[in-house]
Protein backbone atom coordinates (compact mmCIF):
# COMPACT_ATOMS: atom_id res chain seq x y z
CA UNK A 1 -22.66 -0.45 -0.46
CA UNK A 2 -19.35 1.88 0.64
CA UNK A 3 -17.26 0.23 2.62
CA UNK A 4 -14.58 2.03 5.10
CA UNK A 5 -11.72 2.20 7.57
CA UNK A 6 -11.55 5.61 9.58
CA UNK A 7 -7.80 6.38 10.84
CA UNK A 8 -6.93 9.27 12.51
CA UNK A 9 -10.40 10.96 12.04
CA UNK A 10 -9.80 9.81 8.00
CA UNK A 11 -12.03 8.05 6.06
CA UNK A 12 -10.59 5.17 3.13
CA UNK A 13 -13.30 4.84 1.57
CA UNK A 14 -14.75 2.14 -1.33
CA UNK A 15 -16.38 5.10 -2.83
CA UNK A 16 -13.34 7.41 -3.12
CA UNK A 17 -9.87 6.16 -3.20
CA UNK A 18 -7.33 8.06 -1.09
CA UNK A 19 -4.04 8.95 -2.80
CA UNK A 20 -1.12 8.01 -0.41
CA UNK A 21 2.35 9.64 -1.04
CA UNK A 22 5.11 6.94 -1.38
CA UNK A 23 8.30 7.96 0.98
CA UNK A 24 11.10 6.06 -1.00
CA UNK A 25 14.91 7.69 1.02
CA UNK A 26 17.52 5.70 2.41
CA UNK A 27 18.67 8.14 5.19
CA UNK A 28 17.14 9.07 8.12
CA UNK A 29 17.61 12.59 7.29
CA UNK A 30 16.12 12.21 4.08
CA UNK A 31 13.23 10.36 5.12
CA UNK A 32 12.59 12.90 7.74
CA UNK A 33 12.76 15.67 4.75
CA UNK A 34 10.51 13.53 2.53
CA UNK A 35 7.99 12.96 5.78
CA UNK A 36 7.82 16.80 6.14
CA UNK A 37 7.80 18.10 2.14
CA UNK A 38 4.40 15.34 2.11
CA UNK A 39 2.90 16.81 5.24
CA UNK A 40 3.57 20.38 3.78
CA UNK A 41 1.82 19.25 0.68
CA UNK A 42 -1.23 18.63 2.61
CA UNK A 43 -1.57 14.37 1.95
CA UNK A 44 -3.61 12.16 3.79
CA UNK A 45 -1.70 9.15 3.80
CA UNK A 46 1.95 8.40 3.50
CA UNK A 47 3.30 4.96 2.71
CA UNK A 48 6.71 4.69 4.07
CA UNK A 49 9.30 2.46 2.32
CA UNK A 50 11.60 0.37 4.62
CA UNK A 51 13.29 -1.43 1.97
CA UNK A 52 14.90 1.31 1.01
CA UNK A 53 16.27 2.31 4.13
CA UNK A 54 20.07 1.76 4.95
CA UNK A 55 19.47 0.78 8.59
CA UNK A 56 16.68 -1.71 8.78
CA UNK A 57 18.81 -4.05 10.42
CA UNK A 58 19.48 -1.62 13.59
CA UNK A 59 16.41 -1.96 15.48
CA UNK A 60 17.26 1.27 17.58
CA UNK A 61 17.46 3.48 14.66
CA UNK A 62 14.52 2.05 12.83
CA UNK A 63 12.60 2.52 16.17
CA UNK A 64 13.87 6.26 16.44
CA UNK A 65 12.97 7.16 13.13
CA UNK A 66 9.74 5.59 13.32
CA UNK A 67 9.11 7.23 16.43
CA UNK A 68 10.27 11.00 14.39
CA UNK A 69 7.29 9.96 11.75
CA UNK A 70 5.02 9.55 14.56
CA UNK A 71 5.65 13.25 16.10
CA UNK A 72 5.58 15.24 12.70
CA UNK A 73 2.59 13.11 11.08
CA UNK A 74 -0.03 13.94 13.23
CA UNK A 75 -3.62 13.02 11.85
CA UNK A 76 -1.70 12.01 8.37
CA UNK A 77 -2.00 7.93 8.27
CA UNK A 78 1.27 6.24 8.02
CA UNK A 79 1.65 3.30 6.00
CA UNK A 80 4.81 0.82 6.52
CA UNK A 81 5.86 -1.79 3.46
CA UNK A 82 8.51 -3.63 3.17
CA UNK A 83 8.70 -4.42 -0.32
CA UNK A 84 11.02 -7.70 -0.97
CA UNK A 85 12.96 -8.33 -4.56
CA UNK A 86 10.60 -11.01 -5.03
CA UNK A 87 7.89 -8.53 -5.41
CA UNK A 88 9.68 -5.55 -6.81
CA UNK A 89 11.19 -4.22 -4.38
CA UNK A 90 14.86 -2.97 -2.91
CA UNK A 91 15.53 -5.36 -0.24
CA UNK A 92 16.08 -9.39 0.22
CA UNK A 93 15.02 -11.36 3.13
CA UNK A 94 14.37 -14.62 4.70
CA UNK A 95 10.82 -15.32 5.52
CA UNK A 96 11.67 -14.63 9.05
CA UNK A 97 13.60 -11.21 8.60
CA UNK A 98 10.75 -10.24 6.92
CA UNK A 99 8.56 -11.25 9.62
CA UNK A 100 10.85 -9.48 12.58
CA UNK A 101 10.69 -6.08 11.08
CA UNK A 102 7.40 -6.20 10.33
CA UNK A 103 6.68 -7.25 14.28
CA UNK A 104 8.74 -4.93 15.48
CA UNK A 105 7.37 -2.20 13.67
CA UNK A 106 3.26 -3.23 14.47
CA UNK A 107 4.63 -3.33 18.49
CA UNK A 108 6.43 0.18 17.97
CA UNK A 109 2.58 2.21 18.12
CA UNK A 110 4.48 4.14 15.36
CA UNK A 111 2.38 3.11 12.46
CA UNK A 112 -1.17 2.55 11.33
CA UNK A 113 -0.92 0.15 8.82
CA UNK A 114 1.92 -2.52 7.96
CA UNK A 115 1.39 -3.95 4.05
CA UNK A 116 2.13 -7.91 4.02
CA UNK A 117 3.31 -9.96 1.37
CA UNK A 118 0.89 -12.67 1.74
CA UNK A 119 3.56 -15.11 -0.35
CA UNK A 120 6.16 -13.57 1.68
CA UNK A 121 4.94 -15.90 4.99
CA UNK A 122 4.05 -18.96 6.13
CA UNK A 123 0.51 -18.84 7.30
CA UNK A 124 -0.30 -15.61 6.47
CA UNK A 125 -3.56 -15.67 8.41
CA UNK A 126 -1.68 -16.63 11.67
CA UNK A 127 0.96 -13.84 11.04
CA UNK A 128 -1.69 -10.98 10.04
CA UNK A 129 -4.02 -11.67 13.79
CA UNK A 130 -0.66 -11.12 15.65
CA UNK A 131 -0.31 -7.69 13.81
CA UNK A 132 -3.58 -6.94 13.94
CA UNK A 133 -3.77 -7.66 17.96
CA UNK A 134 -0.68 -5.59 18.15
CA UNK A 135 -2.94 -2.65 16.89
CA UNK A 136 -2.46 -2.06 13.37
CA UNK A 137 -4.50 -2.33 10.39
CA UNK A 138 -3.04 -4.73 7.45
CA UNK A 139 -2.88 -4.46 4.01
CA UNK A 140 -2.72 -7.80 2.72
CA UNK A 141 -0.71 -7.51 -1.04
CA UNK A 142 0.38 -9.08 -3.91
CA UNK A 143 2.61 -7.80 -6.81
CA UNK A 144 3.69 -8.71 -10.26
CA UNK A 145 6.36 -6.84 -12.22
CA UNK A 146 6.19 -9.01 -14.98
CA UNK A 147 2.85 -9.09 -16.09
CA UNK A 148 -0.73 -9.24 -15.71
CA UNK A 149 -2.18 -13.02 -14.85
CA UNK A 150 -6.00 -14.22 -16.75
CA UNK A 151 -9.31 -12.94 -14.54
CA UNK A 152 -9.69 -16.11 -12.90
CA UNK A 153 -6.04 -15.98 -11.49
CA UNK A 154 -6.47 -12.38 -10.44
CA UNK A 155 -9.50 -13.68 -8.64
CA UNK A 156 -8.08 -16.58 -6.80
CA UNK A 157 -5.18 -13.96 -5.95
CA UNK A 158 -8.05 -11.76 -4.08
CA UNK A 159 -9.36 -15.17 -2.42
CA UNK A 160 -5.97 -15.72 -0.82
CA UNK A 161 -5.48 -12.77 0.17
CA UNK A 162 -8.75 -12.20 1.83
CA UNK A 163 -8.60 -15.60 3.71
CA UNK A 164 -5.65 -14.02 5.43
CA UNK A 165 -7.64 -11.74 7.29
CA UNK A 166 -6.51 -8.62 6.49
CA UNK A 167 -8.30 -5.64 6.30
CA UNK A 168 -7.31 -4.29 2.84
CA UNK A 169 -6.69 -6.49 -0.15
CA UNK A 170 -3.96 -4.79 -2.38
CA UNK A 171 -3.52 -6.53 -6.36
CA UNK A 172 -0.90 -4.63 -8.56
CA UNK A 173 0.18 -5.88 -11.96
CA UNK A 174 2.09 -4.76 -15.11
CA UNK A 175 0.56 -5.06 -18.03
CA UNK A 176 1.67 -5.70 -21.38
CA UNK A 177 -1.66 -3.67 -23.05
CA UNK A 178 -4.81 -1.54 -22.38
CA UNK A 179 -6.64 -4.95 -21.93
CA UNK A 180 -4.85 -6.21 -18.98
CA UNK A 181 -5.70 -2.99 -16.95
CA UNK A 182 -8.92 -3.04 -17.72
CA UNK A 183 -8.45 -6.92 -16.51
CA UNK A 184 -7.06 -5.75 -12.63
CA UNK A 185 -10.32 -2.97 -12.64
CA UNK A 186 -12.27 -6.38 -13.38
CA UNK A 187 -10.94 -8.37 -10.88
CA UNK A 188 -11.06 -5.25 -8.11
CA UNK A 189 -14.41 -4.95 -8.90
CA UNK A 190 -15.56 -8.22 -8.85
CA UNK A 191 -13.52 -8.83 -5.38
CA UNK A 192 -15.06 -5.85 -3.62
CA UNK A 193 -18.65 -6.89 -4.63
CA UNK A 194 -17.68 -10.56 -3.33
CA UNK A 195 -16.32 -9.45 -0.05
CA UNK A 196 -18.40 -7.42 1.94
CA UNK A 197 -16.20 -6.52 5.30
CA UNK A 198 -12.69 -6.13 2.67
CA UNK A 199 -11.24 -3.24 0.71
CA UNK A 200 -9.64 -3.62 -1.89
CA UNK A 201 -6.88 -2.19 -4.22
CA UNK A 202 -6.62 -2.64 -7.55
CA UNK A 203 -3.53 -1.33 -9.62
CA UNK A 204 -2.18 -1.59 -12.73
CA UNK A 205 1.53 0.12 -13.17
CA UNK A 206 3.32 1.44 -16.13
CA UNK A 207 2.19 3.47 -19.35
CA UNK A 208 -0.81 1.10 -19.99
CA UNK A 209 -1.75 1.38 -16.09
CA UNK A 210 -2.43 4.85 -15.42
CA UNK A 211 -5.72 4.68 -16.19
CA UNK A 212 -6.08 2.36 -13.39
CA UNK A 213 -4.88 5.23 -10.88
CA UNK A 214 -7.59 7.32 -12.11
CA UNK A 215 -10.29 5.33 -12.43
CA UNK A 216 -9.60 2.67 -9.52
CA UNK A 217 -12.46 4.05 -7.47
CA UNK A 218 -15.25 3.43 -9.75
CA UNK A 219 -14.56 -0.24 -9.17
CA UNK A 220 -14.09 0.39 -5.27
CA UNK A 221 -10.48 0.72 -5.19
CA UNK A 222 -9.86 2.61 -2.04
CA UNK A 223 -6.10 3.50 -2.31
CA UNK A 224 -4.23 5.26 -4.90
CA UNK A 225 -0.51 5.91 -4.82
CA UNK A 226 1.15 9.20 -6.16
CA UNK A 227 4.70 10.76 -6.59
CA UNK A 228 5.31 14.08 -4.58
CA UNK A 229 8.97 13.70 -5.53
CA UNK A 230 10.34 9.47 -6.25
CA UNK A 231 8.34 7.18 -7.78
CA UNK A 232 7.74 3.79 -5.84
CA UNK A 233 6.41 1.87 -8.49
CA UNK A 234 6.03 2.47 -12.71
CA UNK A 235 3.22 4.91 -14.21
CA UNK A 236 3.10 6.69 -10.52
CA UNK A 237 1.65 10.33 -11.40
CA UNK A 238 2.84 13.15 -9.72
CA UNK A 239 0.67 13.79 -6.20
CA UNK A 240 -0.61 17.34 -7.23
CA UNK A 241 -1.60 16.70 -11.10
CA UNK A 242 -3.69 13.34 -9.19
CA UNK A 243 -5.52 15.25 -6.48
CA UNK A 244 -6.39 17.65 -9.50
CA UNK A 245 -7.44 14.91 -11.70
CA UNK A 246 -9.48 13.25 -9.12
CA UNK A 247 -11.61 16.72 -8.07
CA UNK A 248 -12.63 17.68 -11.65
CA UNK A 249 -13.80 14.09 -11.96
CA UNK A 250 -14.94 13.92 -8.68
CA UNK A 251 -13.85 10.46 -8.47
């Protein structure tokens, strides 16, 4: 059965995954740049990076240049992460920094989706309803730079993050072979059978994970993440060769 959010008029679908366009700049001049070159490139979705930027602590600026994203996206949806060092990414918090921005930004009606590091805060499920009352959709997420857990911690990983209540269920691992990204596809698949009103994500990054960016859909993965100029995250392909990958498949 397809399963699907529509955003803007756009459908993200369990049959089709929809390649979002990473924005990873620190300036707001450069973000803005990065914003437009993706929009002129025709994307869907753009995932934009606050950890990277070098004013997430000024609330007025962050608001501003949310506010620019809003005006030059138009129907394109606009997804916000904060990825923390404990997952990967650029920035380190405290549980509640990490909870501020992300309020802040649900309450600024500048985005459409805010990604949450379900091991990021305390009661997840608590934290995701405010968001989601302050009328965004949430990606609930997990990541693992070091390697790729057995199935039946992959699994419980999905169960987590489902009982938070989000709306999208994100897993992304790095694996050490083939068989651990053929391990993520496994648990995708077996986590969008199992719950019925979720999507789901399921990457795995590097060399050995590209597959998984390809092929993600066939297990119901509904989100795939390309480079249109920096790479967010290991094995990203660029956004063009993808699109063109994913029509001759017709995946």
């Amino acid at each position: 059965m397809s399963k699907e959010l529509i955003i803007k008029g756009k459908t993200i679908s369990s049959e089709r995954a929809m390649v979002c366009v990473p924005i990873v700049a620190s300036t707001r001049e450069s973000i803005l740049e990065k914003v437009k070159n993706s929009i002129d490139a025709g994307v869907s979705m753009i995932e934009i990076r606050g950890d990277y930027f070098d004013f997430i602590d000024d609330r007025h600026m962050l608001y501003d240049v949310l506010n620019d994203i809003k005006s030059m996206t138009g129907d394109v949806i606009v997804l916000f992460t904060i990825r923390t060092e404990n997952e990967g990414g650029e920035i380190s918090l405290t549980p509640e920094e990490y909870k501020d921005i992300l309020l802040f930004t649900s309450a600024s009606e500048c985005v459409d989706i805010i990604d949450v590091e379900v091991d990021s805060v305390e009661d997840p499920k608590h934290f995701i309803s405010v968001l989601q009352n302050n009328g965004v959709y949430v990606v609930a997420s997990h990541h693992d730079f070091e390697c790729t857990p057995v199935l039946i911690d992959l699994v419980e990983m999905y169960d987590n993050m489902h009982d938070s209540g989000a709306d999208i269920l994100k897993l992304a691992c790095m694996p050490n072979n083939s068989e651990d990204a053929l391990r993520i596809l496994k648990a995708g698949a077996i986590a969008n059978k199992t719950y019925q009103e979720n999507l789901v994500v399921a990457i795995s990054m590097g060399q050995y994970g590209k597959m998984t960016r390809v092929v993600g859909s066939q297990v119901g993965s509904c989100i795939t993440f390309a480079a249109l100029e920096n790479q967010s995250a290991p094995g990203q392909i660029g956004y063009h060769e993808l699109v063109s990958i994913l029509d001759t498949l017709k995946f």
